[in-house]
C-alpha atoms as a PDB file:
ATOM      1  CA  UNK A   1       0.000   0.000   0.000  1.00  0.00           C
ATOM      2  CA  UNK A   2       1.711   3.630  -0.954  1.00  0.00           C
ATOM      3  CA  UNK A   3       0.107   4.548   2.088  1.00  0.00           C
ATOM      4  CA  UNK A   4       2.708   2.853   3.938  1.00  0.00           C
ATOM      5  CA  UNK A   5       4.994   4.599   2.678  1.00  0.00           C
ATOM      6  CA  UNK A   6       4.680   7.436   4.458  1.00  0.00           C
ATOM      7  CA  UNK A   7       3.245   5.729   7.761  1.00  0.00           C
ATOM      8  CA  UNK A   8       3.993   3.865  10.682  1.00  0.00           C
ATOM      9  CA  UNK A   9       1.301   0.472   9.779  1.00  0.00           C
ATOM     10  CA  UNK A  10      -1.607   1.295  12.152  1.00  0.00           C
ATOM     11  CA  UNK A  11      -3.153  -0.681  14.631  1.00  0.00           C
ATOM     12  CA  UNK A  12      -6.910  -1.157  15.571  1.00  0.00           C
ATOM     13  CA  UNK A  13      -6.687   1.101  17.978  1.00  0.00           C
ATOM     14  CA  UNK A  14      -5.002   3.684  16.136  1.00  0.00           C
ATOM     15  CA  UNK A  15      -6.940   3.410  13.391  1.00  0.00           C
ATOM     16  CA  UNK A  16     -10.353   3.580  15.781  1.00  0.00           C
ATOM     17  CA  UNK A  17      -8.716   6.711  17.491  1.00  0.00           C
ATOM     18  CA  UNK A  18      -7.743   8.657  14.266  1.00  0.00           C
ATOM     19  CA  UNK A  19     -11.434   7.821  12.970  1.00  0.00           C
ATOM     20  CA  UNK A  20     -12.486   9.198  16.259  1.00  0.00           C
ATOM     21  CA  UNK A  21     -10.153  12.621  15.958  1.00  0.00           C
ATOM     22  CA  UNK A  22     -11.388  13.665  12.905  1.00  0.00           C
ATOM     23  CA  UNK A  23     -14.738  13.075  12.612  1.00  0.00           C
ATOM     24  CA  UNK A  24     -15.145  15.208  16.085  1.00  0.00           C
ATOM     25  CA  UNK A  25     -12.824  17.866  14.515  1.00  0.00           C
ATOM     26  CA  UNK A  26     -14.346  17.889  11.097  1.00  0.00           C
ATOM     27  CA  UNK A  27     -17.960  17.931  12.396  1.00  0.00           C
ATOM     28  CA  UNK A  28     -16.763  20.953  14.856  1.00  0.00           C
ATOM     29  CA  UNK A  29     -15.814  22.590  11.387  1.00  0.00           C
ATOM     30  CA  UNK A  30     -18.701  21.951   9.677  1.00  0.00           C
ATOM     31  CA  UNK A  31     -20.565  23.502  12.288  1.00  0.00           C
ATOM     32  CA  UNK A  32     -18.259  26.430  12.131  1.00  0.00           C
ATOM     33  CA  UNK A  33     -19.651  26.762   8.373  1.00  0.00           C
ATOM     34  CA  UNK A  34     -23.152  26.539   9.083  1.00  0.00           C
ATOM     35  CA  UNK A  35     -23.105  29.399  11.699  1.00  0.00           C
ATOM     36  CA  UNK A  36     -22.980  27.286  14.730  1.00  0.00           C
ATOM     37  CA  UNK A  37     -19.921  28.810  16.361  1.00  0.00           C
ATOM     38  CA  UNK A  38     -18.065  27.602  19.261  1.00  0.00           C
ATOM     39  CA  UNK A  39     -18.809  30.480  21.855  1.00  0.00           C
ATOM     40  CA  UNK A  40     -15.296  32.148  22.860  1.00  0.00           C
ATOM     41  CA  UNK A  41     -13.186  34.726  21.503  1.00  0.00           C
ATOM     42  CA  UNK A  42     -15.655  37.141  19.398  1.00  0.00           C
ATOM     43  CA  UNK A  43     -18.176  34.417  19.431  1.00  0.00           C
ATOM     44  CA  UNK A  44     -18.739  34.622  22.823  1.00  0.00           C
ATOM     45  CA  UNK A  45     -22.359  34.312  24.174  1.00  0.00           C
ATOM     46  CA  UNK A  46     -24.024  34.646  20.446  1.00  0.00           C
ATOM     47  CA  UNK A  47     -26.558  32.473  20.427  1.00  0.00           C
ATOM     48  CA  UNK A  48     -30.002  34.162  19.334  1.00  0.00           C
ATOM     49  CA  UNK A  49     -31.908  31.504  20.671  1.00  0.00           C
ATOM     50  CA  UNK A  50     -30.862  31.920  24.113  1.00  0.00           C
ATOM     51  CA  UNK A  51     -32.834  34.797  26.662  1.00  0.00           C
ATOM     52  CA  UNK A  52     -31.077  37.230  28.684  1.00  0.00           C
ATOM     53  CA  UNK A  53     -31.505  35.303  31.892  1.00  0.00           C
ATOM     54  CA  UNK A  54     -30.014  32.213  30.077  1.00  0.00           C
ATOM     55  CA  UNK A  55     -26.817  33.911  29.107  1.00  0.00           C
ATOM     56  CA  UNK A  56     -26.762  36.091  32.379  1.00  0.00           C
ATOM     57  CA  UNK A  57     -26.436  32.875  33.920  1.00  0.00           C
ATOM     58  CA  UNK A  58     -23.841  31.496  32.168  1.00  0.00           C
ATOM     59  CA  UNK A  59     -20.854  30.757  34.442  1.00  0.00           C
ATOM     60  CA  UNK A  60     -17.546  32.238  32.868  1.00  0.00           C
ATOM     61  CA  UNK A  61     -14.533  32.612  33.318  1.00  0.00           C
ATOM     62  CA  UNK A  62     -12.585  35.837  32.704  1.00  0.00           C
ATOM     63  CA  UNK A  63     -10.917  34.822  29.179  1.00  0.00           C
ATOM     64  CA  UNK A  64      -7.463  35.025  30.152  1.00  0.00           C
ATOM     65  CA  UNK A  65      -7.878  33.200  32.379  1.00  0.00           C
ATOM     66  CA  UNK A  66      -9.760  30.270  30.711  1.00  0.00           C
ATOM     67  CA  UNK A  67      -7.682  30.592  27.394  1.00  0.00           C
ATOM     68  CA  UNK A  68      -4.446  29.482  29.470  1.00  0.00           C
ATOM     69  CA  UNK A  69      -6.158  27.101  31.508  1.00  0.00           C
ATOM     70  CA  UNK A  70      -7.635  25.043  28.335  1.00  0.00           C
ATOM     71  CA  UNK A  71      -4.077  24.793  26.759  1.00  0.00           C
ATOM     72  CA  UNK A  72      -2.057  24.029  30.185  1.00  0.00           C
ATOM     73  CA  UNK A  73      -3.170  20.098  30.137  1.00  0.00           C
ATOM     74  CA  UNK A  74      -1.735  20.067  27.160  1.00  0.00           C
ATOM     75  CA  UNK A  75       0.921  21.321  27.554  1.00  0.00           C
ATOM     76  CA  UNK A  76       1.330  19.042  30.895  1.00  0.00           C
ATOM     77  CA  UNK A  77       0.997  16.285  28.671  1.00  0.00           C
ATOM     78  CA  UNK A  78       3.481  16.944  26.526  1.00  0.00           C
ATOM     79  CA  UNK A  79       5.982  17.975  29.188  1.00  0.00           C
ATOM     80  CA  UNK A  80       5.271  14.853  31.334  1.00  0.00           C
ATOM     81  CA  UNK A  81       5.678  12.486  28.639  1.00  0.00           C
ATOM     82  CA  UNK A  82       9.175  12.762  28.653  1.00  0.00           C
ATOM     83  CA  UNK A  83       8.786  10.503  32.095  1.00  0.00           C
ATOM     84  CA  UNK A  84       6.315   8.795  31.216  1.00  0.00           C
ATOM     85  CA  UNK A  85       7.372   7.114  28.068  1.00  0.00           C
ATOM     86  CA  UNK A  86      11.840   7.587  28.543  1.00  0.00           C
ATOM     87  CA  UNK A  87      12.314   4.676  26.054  1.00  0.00           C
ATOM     88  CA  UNK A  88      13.238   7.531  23.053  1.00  0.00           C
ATOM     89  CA  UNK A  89      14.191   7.384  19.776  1.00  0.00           C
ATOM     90  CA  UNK A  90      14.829  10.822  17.792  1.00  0.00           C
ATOM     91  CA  UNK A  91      11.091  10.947  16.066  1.00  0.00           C
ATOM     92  CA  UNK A  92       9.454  10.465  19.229  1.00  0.00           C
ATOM     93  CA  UNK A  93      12.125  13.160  21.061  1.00  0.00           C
ATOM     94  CA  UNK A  94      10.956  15.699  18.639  1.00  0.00           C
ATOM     95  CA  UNK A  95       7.578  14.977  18.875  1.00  0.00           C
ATOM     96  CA  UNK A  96       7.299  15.317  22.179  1.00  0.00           C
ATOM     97  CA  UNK A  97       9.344  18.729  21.952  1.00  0.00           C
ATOM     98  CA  UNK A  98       7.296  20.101  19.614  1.00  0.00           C
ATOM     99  CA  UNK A  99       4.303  19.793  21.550  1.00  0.00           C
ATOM    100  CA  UNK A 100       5.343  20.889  24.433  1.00  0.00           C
ATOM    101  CA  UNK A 101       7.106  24.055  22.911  1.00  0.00           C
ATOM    102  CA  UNK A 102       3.571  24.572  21.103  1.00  0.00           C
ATOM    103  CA  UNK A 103       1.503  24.616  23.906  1.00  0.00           C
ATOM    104  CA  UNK A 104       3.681  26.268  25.890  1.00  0.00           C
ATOM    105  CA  UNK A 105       3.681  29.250  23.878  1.00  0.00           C
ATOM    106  CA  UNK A 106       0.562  29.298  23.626  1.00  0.00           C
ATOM    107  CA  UNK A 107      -0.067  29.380  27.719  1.00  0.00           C
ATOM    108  CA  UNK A 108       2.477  32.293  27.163  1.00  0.00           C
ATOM    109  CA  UNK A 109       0.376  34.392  24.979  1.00  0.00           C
ATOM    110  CA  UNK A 110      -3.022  33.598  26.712  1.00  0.00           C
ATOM    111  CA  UNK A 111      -1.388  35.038  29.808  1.00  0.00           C
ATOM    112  CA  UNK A 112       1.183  38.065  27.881  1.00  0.00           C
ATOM    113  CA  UNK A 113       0.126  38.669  23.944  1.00  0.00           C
ATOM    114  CA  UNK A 114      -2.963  38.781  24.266  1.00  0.00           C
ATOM    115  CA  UNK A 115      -5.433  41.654  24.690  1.00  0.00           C
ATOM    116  CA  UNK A 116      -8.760  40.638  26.596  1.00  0.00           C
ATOM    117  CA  UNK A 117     -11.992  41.995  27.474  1.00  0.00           C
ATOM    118  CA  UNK A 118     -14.580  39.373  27.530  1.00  0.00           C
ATOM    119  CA  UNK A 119     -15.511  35.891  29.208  1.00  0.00           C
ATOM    120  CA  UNK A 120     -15.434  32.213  28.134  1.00  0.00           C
ATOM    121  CA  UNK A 121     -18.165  30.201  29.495  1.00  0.00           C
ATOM    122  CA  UNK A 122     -16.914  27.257  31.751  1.00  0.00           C
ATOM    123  CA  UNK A 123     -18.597  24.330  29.696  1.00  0.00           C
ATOM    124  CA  UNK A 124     -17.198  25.962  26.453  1.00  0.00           C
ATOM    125  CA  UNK A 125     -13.390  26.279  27.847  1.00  0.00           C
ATOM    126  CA  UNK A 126     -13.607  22.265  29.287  1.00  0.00           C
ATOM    127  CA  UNK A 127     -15.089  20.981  25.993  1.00  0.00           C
ATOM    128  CA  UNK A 128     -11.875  22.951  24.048  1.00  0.00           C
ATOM    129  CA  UNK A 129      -9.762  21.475  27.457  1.00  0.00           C
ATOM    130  CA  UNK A 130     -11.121  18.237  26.738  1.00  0.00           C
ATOM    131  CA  UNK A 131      -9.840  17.924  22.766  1.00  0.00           C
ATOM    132  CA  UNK A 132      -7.045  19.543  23.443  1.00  0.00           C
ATOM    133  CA  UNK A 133      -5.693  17.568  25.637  1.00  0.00           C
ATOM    134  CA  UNK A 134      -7.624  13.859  24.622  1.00  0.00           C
ATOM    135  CA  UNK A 135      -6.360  14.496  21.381  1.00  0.00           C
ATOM    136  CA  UNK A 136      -2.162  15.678  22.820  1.00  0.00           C
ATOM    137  CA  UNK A 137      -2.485  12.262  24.842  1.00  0.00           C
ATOM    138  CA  UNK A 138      -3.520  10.214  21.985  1.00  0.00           C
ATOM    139  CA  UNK A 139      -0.997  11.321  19.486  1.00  0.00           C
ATOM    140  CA  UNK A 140       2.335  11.139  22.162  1.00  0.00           C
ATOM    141  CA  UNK A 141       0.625   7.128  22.962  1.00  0.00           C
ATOM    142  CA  UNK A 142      -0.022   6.516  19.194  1.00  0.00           C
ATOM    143  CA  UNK A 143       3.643   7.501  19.046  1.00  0.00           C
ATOM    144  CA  UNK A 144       4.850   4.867  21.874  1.00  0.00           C
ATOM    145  CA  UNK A 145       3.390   2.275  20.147  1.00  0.00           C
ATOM    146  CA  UNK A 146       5.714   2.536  16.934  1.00  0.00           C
ATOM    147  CA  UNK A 147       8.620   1.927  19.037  1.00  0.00           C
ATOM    148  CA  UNK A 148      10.288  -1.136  17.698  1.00  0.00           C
ATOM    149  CA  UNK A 149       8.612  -1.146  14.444  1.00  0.00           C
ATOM    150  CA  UNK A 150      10.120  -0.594  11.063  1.00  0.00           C
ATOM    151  CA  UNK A 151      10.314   2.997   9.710  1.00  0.00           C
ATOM    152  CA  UNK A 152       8.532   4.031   7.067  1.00  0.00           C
ATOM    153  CA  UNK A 153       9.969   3.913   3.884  1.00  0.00           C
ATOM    154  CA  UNK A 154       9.655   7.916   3.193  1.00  0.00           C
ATOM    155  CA  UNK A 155      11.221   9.745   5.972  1.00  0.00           C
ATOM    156  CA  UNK A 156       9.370  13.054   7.248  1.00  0.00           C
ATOM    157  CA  UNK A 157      10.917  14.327  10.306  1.00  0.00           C
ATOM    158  CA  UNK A 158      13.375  16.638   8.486  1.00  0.00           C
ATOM    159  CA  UNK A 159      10.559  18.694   6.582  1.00  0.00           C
ATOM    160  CA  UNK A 160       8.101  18.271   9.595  1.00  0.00           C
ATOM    161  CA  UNK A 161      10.759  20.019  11.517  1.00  0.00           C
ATOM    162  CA  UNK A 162      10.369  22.567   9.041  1.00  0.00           C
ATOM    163  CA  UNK A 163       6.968  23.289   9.017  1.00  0.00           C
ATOM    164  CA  UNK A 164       6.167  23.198  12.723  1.00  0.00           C
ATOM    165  CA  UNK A 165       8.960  26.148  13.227  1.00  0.00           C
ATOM    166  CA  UNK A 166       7.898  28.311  10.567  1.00  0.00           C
ATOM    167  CA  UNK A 167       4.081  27.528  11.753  1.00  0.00           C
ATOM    168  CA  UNK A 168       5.260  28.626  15.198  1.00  0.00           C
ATOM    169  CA  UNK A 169       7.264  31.576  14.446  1.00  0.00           C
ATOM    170  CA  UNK A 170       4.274  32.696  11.880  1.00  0.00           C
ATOM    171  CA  UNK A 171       2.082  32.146  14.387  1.00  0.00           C
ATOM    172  CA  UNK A 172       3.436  34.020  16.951  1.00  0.00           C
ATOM    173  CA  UNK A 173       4.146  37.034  14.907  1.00  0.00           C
ATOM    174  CA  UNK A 174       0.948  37.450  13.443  1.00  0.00           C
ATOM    175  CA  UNK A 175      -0.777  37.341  17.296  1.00  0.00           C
ATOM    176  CA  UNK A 176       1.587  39.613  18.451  1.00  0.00           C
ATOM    177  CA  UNK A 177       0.584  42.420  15.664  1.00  0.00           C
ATOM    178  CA  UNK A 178      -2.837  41.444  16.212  1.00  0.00           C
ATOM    179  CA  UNK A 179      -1.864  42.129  20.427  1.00  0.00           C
ATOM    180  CA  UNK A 180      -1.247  45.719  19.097  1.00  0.00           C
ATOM    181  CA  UNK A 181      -4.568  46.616  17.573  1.00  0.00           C
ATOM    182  CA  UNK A 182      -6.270  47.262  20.741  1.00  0.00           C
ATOM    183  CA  UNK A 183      -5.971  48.320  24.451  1.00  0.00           C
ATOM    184  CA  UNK A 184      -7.001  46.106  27.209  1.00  0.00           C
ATOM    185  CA  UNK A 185      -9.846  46.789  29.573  1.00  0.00           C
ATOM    186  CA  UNK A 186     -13.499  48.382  28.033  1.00  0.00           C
ATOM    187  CA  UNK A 187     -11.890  49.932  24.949  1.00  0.00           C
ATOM    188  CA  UNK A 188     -13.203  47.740  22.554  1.00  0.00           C
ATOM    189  CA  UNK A 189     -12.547  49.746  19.172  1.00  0.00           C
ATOM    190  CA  UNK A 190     -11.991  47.069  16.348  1.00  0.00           C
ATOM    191  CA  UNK A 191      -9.272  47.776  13.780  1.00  0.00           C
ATOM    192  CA  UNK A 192      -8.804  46.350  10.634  1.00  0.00           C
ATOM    193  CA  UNK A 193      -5.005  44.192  11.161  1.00  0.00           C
ATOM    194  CA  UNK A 194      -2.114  45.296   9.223  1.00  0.00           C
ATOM    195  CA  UNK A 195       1.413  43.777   7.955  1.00  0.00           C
ATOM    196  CA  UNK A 196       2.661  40.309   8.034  1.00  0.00           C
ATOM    197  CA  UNK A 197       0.414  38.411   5.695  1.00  0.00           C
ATOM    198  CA  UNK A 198      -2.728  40.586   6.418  1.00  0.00           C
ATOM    199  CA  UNK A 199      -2.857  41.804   3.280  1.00  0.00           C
ATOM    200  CA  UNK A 200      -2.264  38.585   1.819  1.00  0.00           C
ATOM    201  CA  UNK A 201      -4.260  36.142   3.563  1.00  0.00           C
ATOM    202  CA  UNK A 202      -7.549  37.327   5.780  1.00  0.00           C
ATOM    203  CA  UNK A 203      -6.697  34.936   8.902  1.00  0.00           C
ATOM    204  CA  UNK A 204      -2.810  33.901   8.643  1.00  0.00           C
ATOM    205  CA  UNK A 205      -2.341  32.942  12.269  1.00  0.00           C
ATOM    206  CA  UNK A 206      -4.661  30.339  11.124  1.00  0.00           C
ATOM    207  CA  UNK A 207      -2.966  29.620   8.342  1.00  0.00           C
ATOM    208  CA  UNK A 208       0.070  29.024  10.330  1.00  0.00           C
ATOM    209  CA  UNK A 209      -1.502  27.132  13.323  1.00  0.00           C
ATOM    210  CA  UNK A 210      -2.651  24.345  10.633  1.00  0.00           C
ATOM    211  CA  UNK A 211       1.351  24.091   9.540  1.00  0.00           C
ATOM    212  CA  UNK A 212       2.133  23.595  13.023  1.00  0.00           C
ATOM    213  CA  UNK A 213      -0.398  20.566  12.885  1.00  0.00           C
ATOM    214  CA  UNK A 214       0.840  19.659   9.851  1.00  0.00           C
ATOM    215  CA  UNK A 215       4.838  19.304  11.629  1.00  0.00           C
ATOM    216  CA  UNK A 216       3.245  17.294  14.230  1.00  0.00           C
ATOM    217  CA  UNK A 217       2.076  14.692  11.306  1.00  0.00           C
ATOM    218  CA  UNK A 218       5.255  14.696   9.444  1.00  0.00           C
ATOM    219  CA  UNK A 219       7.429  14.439  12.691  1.00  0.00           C
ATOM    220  CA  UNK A 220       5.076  11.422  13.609  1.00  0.00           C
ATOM    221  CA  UNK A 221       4.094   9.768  10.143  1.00  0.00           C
ATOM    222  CA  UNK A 222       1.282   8.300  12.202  1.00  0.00           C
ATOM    223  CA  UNK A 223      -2.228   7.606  11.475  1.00  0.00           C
ATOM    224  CA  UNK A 224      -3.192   9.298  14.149  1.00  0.00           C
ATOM    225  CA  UNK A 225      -1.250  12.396  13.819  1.00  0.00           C
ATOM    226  CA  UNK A 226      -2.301  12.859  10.449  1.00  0.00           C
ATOM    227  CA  UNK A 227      -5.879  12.677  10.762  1.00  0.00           C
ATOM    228  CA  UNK A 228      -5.804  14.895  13.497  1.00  0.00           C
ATOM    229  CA  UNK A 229      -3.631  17.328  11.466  1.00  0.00           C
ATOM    230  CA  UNK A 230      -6.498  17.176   8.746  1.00  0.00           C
ATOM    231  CA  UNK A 231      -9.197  17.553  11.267  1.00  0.00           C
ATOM    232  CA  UNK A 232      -7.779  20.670  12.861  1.00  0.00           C
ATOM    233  CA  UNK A 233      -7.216  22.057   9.176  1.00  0.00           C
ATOM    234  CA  UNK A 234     -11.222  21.076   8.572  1.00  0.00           C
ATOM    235  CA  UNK A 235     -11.874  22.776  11.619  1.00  0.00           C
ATOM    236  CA  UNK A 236      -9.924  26.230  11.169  1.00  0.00           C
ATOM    237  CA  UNK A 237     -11.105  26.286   7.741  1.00  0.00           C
ATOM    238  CA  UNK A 238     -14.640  26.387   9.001  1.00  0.00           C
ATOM    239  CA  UNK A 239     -13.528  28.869  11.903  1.00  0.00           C
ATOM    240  CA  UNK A 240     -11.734  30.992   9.292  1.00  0.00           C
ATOM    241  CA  UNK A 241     -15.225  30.978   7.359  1.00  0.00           C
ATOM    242  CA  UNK A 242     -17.478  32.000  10.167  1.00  0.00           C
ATOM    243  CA  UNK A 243     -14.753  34.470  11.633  1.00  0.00           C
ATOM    244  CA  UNK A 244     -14.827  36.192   7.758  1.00  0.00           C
ATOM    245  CA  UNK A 245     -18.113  36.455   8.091  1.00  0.00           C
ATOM    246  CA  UNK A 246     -18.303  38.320  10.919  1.00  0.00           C
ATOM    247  CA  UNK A 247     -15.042  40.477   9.985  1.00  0.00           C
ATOM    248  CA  UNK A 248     -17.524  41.403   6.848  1.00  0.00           C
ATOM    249  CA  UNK A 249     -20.458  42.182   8.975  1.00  0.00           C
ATOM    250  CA  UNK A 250     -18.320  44.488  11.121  1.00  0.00           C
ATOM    251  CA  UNK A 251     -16.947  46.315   7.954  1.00  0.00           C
ATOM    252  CA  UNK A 252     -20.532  46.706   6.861  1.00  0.00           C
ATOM    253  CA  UNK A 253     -21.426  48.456   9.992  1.00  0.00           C
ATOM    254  CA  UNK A 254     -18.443  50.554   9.570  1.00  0.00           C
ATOM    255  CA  UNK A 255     -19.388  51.835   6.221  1.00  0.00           C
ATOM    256  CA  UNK A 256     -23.408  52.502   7.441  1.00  0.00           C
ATOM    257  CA  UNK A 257     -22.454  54.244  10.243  1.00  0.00           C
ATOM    258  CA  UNK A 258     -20.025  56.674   8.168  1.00  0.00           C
ATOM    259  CA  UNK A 259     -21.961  57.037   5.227  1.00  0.00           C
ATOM    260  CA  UNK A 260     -23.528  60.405   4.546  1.00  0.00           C
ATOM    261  CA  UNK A 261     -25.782  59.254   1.896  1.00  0.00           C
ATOM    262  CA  UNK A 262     -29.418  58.155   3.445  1.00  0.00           C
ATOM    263  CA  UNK A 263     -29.990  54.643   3.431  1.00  0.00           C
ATOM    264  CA  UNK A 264     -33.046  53.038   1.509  1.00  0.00           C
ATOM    265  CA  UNK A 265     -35.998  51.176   3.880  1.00  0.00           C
ATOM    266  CA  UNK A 266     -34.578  47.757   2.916  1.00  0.00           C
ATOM    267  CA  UNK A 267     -31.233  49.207   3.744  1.00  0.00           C
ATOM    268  CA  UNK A 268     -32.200  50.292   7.199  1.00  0.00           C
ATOM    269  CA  UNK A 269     -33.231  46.739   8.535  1.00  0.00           C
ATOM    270  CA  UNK A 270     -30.437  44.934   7.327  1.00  0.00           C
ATOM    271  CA  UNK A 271     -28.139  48.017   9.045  1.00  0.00           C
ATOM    272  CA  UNK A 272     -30.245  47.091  12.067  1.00  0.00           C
ATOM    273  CA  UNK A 273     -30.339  43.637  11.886  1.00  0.00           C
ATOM    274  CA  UNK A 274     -26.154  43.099  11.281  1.00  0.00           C
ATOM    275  CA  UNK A 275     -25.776  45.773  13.230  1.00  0.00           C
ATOM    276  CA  UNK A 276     -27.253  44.374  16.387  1.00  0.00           C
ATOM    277  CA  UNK A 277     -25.833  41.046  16.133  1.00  0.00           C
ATOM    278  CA  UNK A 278     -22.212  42.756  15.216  1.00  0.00           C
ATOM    279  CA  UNK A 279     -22.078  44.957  18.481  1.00  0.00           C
ATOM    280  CA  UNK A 280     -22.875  42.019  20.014  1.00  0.00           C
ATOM    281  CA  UNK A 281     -20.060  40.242  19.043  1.00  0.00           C
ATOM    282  CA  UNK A 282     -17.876  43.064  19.897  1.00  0.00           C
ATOM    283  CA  UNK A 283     -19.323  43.537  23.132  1.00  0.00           C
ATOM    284  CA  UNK A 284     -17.802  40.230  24.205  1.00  0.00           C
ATOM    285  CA  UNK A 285     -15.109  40.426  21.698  1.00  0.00           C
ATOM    286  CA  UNK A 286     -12.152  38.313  23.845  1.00  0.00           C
ATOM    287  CA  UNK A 287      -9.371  38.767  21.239  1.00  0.00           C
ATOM    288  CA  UNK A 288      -9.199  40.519  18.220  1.00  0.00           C
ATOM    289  CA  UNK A 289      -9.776  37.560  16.326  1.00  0.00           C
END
């Protein structure tokens, strides 16, 4: 099979837990598209369904602080599997690195890049918790059980390597110039971003994020860490969708509300109607994007 190739030869179990992975991902995604949004970040407490009392009693957590609590597991994971599985050969040492530097970084910015002013709800920060780290376990086990097999015949560590640093460092640099659009506290001005690949490509940080995924996969050349690489790009694709969405919604209001020409009747309720749901969004707006 040319699939083998590129893979470690997967087991029932990793075959059952990379079926598992994606379809949760990829079904997240989909959701994404069709306007059901995970609530956090500038989705945050959106739901039009839902009365006042429901989402006044919503228990939340201030969103820096549940932004570095649902990576820190994670990141504990990856840090403690060093102990937990010693027996090391160098795929599984970078592996294990890489994830650890990832979500380490990313407990750094939720607690130093970023700029917050909203809340997460508790259910919504242990579901992300939950995948997060599930799916961090599963890969670094997936990985113990290739020791002593035969590598695959294509080796992928070198240009896995390559991706996952310049998905970090791409990464990184686009959240910090997002980190610089806006002021913490109430001041909750949006700005249009600027430089890197802003002008280039609408969400880059995601863009980078999914080549970090991507370094995990060709580090690993599992099953596993593949399909989860494929889910996560499913599901950022989806995000990226519902997030341009919104980004055109807010540019709408933008133009209404500094154009001096009158608007038409028809004109008026969709102002009001994107309007609403737009300051709504920015009322709760936890990162820029």
């Amino acid at each position: 099979m040319a699939l083998l190739k590129f893979l470690f030869p997967p087991s029932l179990f990793v075959t059952a837990t990379s079926l598992a992975s994606f379809t949760a991902l990829a079904s997240a995604g989909l959701s994404e598209f069709r306007g059901k949004n995970a609530e956090y970040s500038k989705f945050f407490n959106i739901r039009s369904n839902a009365s006042d009392s429901e989402k006044s009693s919503k228990f939340t957590l201030p969103s820096r602080i549940a932004m570095a609590t649902l990576y820190t597991p994670a990141f504990l994971a990856g840090i403690s599997s060093f102990a937990i599985f010693p027996e090391e050969n160098l795929r599984f040492l970078l592996l294990k690195s890489a994830i650890s530097i990832h979500f380490f970084k990313r407990v750094l910015e939720s607690c130093f890049v970023h700029k917050y002013s909203g809340e997460m709800g508790i259910d919504t920060m242990i579901i992300i918790l939950s995948s997060y780290f599930i799916s961090t376990a599963l890969m670094i086990f997936n990985q113990h059980l290739t020791i002593g097999l035969p590598e695959p015949a294509i080796d992928l560590k070198t240009p896995g390597i390559l991706l996952f640093f310049l998905g970090i460092s791409g990464n990184f640099y686009h959240h910090l110039l997002l980190s610089k659009l806006r002021t913490e506290g109430p001041n909750k001005e949006y700005k249009i971003p600027k430089g890197g690949l802003f002008g280039v490509v609408v969400f880059p940080h995601y863009l980078f994020e999914v080549l970090i995924f991507w370094g995990f996969a060709f580090i690993s050349q599992t099953l596993f860490s593949f399909a989860y690489a494929m889910a996560t790009t499913c599901y950022l694709l989806g995000r990226s969708y519902a997030s341009r969405r919104w980004l055109r919604n807010v540019v709408y209001v933008s133009e209404v509300i500094s154009s001096p020409q009158p608007l038409s009747r028809d004109e008026e309720d969709d102002a009001i109607i994107i309007i609403g749901h737009t300051f709504e969004y920015l009322s709760s707006n936890a990162e820029s994007f």
